[in-house]
PDB file of N, CA and C in Angstrom:
ATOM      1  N   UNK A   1     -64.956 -29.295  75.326  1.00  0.00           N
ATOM      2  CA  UNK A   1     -64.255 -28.093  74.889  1.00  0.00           C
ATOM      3  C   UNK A   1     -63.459 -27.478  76.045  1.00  0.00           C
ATOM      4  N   UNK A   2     -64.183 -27.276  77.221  1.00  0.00           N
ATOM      5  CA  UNK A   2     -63.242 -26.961  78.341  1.00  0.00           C
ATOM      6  C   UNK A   2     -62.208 -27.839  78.817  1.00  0.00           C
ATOM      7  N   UNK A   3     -62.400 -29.013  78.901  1.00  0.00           N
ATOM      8  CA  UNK A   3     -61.123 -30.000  79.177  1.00  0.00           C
ATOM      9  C   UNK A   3     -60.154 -29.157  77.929  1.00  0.00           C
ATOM     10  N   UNK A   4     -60.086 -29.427  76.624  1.00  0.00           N
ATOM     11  CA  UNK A   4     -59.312 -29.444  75.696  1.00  0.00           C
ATOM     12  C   UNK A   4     -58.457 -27.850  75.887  1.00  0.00           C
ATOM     13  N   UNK A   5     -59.271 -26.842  76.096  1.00  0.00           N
ATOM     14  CA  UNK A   5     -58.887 -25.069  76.922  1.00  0.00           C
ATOM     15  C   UNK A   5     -57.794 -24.998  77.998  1.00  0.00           C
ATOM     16  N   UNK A   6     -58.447 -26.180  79.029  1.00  0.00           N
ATOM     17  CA  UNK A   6     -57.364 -26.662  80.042  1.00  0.00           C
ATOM     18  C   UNK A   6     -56.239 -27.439  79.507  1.00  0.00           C
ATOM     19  N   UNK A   7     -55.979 -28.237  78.719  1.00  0.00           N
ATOM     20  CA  UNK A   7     -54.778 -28.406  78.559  1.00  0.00           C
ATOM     21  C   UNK A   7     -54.227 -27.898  77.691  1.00  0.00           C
ATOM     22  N   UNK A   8     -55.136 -26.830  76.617  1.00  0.00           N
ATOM     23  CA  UNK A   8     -53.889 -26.039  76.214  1.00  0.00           C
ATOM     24  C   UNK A   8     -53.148 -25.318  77.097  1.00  0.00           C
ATOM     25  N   UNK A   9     -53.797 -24.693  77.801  1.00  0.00           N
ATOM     26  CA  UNK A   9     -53.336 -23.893  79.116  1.00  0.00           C
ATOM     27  C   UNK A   9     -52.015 -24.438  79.490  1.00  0.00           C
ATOM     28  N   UNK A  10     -52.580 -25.550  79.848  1.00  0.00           N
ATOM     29  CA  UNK A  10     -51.679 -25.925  80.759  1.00  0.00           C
ATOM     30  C   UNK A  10     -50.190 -26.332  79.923  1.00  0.00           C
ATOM     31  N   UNK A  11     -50.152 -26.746  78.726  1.00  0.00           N
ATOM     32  CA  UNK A  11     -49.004 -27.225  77.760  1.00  0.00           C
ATOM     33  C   UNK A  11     -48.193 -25.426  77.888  1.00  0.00           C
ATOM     34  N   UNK A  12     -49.103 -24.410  77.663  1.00  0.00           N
ATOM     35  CA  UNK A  12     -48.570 -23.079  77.362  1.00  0.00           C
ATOM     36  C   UNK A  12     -47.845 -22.522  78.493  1.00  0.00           C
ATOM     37  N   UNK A  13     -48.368 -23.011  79.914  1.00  0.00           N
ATOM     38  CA  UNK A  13     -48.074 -22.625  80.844  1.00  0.00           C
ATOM     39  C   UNK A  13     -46.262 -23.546  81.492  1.00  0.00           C
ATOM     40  N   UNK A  14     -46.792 -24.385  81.087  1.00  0.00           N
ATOM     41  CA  UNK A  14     -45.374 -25.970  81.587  1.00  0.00           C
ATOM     42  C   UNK A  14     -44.371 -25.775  80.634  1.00  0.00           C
ATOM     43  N   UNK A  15     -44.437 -25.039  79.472  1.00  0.00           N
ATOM     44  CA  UNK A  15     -43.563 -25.375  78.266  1.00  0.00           C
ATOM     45  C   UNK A  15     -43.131 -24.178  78.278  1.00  0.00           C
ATOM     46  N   UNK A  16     -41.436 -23.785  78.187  1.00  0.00           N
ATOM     47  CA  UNK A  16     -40.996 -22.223  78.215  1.00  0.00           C
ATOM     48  C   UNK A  16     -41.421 -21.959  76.775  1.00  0.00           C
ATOM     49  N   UNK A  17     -41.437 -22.774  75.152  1.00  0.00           N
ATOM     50  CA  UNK A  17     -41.468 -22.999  74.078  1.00  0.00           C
ATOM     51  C   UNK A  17     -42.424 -23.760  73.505  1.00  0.00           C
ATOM     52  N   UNK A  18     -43.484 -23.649  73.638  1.00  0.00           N
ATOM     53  CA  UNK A  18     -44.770 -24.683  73.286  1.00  0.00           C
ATOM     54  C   UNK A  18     -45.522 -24.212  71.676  1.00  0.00           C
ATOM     55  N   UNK A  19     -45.508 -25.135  70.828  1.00  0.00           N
ATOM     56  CA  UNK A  19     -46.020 -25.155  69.246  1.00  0.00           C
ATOM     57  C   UNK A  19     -46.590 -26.341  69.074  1.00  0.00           C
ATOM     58  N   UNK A  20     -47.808 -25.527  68.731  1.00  0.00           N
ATOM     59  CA  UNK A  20     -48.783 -26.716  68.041  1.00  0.00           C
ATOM     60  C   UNK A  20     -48.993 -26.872  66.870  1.00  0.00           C
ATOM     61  N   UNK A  21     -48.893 -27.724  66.277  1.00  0.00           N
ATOM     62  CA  UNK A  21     -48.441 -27.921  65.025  1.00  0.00           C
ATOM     63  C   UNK A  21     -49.180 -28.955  64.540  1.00  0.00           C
ATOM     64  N   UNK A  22     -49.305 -29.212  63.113  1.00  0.00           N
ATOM     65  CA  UNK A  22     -49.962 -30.493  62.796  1.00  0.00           C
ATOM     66  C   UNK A  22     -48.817 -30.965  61.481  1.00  0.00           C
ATOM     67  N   UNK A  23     -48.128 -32.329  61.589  1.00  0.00           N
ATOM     68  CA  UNK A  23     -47.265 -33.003  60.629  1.00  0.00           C
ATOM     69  C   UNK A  23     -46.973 -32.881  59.853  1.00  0.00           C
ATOM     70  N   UNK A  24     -47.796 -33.019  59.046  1.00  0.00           N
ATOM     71  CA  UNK A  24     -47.522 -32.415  57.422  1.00  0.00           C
ATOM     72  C   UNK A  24     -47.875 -30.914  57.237  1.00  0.00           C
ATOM     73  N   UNK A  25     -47.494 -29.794  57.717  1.00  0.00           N
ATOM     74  CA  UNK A  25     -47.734 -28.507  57.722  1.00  0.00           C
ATOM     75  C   UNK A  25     -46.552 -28.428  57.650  1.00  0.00           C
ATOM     76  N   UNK A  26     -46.056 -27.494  56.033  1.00  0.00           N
ATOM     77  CA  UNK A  26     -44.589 -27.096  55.873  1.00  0.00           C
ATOM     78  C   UNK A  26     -43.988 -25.883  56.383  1.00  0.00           C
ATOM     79  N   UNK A  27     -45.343 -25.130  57.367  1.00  0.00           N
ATOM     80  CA  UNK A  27     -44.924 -24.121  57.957  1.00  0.00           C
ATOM     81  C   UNK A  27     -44.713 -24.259  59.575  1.00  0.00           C
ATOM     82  N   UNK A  28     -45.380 -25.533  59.629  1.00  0.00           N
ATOM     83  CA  UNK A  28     -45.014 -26.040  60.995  1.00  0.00           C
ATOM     84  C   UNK A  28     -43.836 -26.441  61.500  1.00  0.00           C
ATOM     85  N   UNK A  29     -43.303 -27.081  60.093  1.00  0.00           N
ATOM     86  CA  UNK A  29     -42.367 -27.939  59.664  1.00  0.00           C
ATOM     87  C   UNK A  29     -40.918 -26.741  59.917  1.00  0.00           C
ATOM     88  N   UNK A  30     -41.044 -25.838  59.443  1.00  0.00           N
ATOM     89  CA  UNK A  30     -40.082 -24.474  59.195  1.00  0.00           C
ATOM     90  C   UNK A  30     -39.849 -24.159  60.609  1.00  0.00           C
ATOM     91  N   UNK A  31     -40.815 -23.685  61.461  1.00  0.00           N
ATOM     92  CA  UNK A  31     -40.752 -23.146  62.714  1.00  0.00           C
ATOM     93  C   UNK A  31     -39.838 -24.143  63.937  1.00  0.00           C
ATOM     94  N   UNK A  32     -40.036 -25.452  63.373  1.00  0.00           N
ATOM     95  CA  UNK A  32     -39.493 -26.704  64.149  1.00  0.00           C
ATOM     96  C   UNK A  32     -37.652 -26.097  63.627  1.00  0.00           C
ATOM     97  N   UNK A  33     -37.555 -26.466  62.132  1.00  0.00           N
ATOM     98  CA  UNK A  33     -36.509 -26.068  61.504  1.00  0.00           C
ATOM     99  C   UNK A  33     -35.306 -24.839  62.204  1.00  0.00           C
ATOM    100  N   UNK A  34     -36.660 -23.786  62.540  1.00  0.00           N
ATOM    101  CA  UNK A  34     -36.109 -22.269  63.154  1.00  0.00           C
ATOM    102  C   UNK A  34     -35.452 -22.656  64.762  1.00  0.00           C
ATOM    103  N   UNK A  35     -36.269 -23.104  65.319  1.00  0.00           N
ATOM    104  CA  UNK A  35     -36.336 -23.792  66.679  1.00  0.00           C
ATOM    105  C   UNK A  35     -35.246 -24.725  66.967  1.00  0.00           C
ATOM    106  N   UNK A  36     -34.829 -25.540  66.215  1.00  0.00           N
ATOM    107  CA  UNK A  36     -33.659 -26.526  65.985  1.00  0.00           C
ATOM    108  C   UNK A  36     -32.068 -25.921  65.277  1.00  0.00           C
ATOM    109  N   UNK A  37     -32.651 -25.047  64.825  1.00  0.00           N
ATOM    110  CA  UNK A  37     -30.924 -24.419  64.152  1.00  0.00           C
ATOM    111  C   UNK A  37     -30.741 -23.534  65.659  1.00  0.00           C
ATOM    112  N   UNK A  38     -31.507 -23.045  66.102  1.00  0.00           N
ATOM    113  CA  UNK A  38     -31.035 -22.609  67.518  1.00  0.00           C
ATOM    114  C   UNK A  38     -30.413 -23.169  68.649  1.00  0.00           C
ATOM    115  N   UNK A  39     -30.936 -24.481  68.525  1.00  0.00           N
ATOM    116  CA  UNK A  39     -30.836 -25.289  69.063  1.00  0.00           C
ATOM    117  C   UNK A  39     -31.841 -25.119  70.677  1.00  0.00           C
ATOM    118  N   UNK A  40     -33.061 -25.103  70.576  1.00  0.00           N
ATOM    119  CA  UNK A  40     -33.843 -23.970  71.341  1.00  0.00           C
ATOM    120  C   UNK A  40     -34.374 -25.937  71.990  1.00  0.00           C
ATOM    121  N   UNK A  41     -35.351 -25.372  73.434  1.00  0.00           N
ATOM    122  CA  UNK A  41     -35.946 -26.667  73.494  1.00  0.00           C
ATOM    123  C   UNK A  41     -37.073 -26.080  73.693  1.00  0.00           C
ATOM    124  N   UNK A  42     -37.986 -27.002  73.011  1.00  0.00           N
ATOM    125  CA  UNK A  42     -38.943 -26.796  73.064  1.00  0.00           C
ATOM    126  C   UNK A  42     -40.126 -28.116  73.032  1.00  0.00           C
ATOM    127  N   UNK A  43     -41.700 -27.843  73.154  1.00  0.00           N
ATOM    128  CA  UNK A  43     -42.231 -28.808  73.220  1.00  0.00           C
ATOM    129  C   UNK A  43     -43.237 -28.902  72.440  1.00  0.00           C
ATOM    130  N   UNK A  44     -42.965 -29.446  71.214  1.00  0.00           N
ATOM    131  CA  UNK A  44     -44.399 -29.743  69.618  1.00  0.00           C
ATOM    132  C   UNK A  44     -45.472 -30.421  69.952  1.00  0.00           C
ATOM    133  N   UNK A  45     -46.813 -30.084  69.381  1.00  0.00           N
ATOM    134  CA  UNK A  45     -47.877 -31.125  69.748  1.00  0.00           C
ATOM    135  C   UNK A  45     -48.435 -31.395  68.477  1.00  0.00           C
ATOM    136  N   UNK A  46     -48.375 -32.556  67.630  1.00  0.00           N
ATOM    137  CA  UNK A  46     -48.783 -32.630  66.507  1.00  0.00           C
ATOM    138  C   UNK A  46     -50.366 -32.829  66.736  1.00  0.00           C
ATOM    139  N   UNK A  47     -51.423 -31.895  66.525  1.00  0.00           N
ATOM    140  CA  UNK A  47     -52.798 -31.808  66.467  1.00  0.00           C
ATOM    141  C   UNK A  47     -53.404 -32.969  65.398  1.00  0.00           C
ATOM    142  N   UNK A  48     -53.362 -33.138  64.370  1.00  0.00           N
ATOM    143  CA  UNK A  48     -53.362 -34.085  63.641  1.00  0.00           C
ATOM    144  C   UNK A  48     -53.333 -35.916  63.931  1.00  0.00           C
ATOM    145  N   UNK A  49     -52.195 -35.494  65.026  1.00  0.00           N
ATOM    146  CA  UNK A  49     -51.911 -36.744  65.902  1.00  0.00           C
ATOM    147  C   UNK A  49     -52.589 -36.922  67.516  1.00  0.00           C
ATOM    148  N   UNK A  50     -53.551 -36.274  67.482  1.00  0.00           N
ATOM    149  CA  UNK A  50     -53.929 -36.374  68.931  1.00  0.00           C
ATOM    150  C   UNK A  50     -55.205 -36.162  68.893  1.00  0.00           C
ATOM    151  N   UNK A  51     -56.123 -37.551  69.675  1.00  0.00           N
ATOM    152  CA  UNK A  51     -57.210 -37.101  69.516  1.00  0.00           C
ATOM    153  C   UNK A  51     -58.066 -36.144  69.900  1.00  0.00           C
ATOM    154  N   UNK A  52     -57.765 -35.212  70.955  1.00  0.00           N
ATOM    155  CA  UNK A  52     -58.724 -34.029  70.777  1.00  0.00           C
ATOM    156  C   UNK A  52     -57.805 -32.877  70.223  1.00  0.00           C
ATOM    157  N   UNK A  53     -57.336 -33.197  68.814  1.00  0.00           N
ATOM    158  CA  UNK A  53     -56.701 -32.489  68.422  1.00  0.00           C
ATOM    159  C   UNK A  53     -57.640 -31.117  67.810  1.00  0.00           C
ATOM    160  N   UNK A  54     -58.951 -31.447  67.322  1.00  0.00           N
ATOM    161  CA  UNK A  54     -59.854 -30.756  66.921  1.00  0.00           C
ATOM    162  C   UNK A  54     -60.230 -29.586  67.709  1.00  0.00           C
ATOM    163  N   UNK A  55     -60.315 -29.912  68.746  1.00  0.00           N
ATOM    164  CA  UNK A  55     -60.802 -29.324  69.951  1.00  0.00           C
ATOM    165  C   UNK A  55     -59.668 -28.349  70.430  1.00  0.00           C
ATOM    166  N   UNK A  56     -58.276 -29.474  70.443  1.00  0.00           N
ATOM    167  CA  UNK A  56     -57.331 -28.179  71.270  1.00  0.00           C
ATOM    168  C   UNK A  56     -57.663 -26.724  70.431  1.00  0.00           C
ATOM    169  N   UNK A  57     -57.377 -27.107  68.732  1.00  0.00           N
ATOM    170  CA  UNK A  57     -57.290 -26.043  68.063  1.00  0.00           C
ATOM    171  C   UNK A  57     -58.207 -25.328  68.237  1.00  0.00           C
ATOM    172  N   UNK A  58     -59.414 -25.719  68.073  1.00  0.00           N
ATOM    173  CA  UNK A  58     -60.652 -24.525  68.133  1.00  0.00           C
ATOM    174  C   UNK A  58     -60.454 -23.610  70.397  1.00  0.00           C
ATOM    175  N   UNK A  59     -59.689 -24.607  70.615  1.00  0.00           N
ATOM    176  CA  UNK A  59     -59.653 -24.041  72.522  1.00  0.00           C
ATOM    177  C   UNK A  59     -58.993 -22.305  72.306  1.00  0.00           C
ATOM    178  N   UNK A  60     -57.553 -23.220  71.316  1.00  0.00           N
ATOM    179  CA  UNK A  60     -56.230 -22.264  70.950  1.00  0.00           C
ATOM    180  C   UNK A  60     -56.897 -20.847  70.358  1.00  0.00           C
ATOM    181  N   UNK A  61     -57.943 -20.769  69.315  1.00  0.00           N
ATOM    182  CA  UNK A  61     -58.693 -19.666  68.911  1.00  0.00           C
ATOM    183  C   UNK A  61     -59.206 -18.579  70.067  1.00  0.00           C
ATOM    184  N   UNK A  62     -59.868 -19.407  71.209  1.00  0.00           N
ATOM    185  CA  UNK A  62     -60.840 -18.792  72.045  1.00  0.00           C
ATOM    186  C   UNK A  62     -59.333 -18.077  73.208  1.00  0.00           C
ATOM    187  N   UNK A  63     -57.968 -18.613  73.358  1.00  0.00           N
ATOM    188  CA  UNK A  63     -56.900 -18.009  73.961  1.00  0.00           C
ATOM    189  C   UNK A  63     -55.916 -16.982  73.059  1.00  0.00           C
ATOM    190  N   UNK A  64     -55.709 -17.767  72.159  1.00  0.00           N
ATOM    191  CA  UNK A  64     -54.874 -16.900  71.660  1.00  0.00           C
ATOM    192  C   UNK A  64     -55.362 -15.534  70.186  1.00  0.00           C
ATOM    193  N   UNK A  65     -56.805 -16.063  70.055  1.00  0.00           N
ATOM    194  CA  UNK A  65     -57.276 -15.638  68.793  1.00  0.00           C
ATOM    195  C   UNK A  65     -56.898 -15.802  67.475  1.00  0.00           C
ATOM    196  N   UNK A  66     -56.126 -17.111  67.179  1.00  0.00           N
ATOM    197  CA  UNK A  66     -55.563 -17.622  66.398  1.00  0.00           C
ATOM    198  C   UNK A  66     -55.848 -19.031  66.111  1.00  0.00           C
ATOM    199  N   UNK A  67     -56.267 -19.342  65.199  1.00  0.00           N
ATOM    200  CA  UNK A  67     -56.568 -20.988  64.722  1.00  0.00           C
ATOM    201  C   UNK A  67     -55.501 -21.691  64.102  1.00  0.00           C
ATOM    202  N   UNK A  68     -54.936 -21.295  63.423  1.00  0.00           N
ATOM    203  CA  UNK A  68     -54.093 -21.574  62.253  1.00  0.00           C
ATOM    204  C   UNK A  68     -52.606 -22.411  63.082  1.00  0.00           C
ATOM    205  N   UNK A  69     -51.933 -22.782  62.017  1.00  0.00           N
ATOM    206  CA  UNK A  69     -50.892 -23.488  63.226  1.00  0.00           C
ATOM    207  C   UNK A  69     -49.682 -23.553  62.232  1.00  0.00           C
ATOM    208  N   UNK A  70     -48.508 -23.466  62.319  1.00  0.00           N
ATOM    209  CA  UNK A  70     -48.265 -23.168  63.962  1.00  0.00           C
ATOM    210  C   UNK A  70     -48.664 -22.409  64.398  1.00  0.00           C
ATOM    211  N   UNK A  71     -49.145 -22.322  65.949  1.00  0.00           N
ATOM    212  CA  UNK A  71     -49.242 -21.363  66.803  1.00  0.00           C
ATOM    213  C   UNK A  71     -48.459 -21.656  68.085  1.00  0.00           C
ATOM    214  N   UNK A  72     -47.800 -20.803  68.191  1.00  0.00           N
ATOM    215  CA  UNK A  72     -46.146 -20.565  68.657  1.00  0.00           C
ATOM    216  C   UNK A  72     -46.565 -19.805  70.093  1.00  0.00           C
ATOM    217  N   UNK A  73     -46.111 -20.020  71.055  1.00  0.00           N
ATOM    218  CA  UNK A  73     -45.824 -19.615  72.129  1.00  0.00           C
ATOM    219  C   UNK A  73     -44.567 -19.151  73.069  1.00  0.00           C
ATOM    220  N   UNK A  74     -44.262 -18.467  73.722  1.00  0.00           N
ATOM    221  CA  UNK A  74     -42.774 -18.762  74.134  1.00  0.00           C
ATOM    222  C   UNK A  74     -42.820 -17.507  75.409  1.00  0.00           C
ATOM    223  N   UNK A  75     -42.361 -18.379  76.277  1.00  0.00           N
ATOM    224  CA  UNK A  75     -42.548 -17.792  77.679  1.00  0.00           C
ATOM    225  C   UNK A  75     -44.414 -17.501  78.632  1.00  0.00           C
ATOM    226  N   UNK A  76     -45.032 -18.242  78.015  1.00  0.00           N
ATOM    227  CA  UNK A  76     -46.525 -17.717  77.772  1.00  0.00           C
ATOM    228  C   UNK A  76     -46.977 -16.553  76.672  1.00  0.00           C
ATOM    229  N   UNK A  77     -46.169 -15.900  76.206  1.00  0.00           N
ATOM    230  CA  UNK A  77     -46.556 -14.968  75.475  1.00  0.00           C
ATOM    231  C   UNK A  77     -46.739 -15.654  73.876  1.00  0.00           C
ATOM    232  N   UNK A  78     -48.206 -15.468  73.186  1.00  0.00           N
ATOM    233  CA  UNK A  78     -48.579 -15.828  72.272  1.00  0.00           C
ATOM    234  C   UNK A  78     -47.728 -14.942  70.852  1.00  0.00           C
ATOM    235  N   UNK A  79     -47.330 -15.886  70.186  1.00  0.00           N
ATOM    236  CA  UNK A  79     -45.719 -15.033  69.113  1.00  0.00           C
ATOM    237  C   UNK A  79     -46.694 -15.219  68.145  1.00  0.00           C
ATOM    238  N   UNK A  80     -47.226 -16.288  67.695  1.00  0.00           N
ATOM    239  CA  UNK A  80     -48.248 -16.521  66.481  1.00  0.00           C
ATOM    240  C   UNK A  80     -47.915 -17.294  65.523  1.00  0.00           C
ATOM    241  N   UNK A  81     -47.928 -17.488  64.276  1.00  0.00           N
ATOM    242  CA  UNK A  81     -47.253 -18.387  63.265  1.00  0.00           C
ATOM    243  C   UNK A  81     -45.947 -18.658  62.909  1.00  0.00           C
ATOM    244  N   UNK A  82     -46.148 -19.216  62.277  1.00  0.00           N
ATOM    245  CA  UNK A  82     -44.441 -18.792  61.205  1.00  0.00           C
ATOM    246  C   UNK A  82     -43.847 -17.838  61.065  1.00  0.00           C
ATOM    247  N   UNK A  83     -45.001 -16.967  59.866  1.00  0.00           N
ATOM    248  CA  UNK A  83     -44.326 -15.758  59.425  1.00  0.00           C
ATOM    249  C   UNK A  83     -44.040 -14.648  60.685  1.00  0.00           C
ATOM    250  N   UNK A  84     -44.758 -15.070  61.876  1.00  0.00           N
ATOM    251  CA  UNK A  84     -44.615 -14.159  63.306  1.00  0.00           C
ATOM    252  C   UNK A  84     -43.622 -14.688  63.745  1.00  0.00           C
ATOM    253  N   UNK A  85     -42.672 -15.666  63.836  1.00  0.00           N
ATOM    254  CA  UNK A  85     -41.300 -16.370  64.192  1.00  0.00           C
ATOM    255  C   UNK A  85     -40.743 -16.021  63.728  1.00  0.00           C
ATOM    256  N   UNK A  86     -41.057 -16.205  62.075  1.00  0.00           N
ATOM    257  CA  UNK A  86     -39.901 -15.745  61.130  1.00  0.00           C
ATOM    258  C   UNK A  86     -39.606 -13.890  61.438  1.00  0.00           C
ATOM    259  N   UNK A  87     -40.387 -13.106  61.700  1.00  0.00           N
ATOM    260  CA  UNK A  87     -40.153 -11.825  61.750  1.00  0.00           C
ATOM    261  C   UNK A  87     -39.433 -11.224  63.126  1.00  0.00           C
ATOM    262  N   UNK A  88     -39.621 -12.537  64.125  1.00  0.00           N
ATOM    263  CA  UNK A  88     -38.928 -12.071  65.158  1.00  0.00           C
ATOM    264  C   UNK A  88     -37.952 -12.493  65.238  1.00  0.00           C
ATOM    265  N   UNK A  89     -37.267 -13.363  64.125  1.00  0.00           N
ATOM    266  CA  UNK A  89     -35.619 -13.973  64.206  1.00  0.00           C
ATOM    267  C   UNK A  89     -35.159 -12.842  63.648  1.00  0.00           C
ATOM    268  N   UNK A  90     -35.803 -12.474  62.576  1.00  0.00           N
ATOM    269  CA  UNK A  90     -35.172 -11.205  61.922  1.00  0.00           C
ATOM    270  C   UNK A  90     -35.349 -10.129  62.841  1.00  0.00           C
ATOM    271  N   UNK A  91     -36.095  -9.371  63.287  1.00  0.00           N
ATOM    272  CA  UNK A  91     -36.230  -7.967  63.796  1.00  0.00           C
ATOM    273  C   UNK A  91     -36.535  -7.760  65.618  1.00  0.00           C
ATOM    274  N   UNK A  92     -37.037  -9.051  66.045  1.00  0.00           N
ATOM    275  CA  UNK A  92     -36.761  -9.231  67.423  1.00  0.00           C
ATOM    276  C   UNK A  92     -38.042  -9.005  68.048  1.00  0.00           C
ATOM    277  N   UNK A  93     -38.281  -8.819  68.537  1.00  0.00           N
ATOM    278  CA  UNK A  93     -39.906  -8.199  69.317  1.00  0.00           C
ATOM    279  C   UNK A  93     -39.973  -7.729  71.187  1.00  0.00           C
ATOM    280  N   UNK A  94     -39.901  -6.385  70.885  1.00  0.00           N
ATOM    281  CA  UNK A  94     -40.868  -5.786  71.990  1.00  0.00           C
ATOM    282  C   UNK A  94     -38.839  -5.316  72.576  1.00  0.00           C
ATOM    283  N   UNK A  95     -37.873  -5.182  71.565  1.00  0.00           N
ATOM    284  CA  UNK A  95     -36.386  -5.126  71.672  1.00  0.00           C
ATOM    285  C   UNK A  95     -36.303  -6.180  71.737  1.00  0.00           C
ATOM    286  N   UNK A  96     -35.991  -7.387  71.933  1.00  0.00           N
ATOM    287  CA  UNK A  96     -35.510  -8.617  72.144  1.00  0.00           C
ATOM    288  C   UNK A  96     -35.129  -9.390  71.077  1.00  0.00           C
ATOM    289  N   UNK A  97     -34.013 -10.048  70.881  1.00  0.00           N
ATOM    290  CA  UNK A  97     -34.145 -10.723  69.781  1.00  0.00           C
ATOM    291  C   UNK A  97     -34.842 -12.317  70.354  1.00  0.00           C
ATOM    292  N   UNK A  98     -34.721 -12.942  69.414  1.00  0.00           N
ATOM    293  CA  UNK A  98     -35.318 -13.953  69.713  1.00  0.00           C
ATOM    294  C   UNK A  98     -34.781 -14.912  70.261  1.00  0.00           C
ATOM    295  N   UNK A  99     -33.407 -14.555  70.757  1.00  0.00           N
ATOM    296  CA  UNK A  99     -32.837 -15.861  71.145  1.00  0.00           C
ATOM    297  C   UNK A  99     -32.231 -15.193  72.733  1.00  0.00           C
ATOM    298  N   UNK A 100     -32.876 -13.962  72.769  1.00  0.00           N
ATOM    299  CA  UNK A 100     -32.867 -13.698  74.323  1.00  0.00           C
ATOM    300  C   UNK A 100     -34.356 -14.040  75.013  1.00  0.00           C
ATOM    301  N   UNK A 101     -35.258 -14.136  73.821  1.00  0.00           N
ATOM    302  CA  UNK A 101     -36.345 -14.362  74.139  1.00  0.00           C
ATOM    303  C   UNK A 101     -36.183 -15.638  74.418  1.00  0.00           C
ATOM    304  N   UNK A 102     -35.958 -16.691  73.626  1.00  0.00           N
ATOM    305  CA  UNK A 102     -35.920 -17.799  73.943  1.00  0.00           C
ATOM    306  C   UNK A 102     -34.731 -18.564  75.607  1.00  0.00           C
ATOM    307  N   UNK A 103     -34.111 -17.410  76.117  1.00  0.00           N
ATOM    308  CA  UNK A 103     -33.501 -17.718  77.096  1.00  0.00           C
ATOM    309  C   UNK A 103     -34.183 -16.942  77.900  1.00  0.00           C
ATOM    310  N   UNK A 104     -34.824 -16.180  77.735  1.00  0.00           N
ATOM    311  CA  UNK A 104     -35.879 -15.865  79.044  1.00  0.00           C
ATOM    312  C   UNK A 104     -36.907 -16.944  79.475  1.00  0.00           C
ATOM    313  N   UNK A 105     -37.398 -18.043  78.681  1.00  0.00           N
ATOM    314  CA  UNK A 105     -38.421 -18.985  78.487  1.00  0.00           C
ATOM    315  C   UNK A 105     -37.815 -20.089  78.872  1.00  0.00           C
ATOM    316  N   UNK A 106     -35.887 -20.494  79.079  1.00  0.00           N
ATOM    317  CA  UNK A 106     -35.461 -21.699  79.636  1.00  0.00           C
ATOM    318  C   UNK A 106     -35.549 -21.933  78.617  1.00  0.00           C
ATOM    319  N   UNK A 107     -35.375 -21.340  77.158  1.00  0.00           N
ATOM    320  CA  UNK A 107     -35.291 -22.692  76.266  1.00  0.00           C
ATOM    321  C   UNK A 107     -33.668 -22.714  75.542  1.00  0.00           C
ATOM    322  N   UNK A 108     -32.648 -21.785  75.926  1.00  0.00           N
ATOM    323  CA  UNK A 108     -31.495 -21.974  75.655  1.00  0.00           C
ATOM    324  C   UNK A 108     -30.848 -21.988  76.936  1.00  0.00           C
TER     325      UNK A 108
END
């Protein structure tokens, strides 16, 4: 469990844009969608596809307090799902829209 803690860490920390995601999740699927019409870079980890995928997720709970996925990151700061992406394309967060956010993080 601690190995799996450490490299979430560390993916959250290396990645200006880091989402973990699992494949067939159509909300995972959307956020990629959101991420790509921006043309944003970023770095996906399909959980589903990796074997301590079990583990990252339950790590991701004990950091971010969130299980569910996507769970979205950007700049280190934990954004949260979808519908938490989706609300910051629309309305921005903390003033920012999201695509200053996403150039604060190196990802435009």
């Amino acid at each position: 469990m601690e190995a799996a803690q450490k490299k979430a860490q560390q993916l959250i920390d290396e990645n200006g844009v880091m989402v973990f995601s699992k494949s067939y999740c159509p909300y995972c699927n959307n956020t990629k969608r959101i991420l790509d019409g921006l043309n944003a870079k970023y770095k996906a980890i399909e959980l589903n596809q990796e074997e301590d995928g079990d583990d990252i997720q339950n790590a991701l709970l004990k950091l971010s307090g969130q299980r569910t996925v996507p769970n979205i990151f950007i700049n280190r700061i934990h954004i949260g799902g979808n519908s938490d992406l989706e609300a910051v394309a629309k309305n921005g967060k903390d003033g920012k829209s999201l695509e200053e956010l996403l150039k604060e993080a190196g990802a435009l």
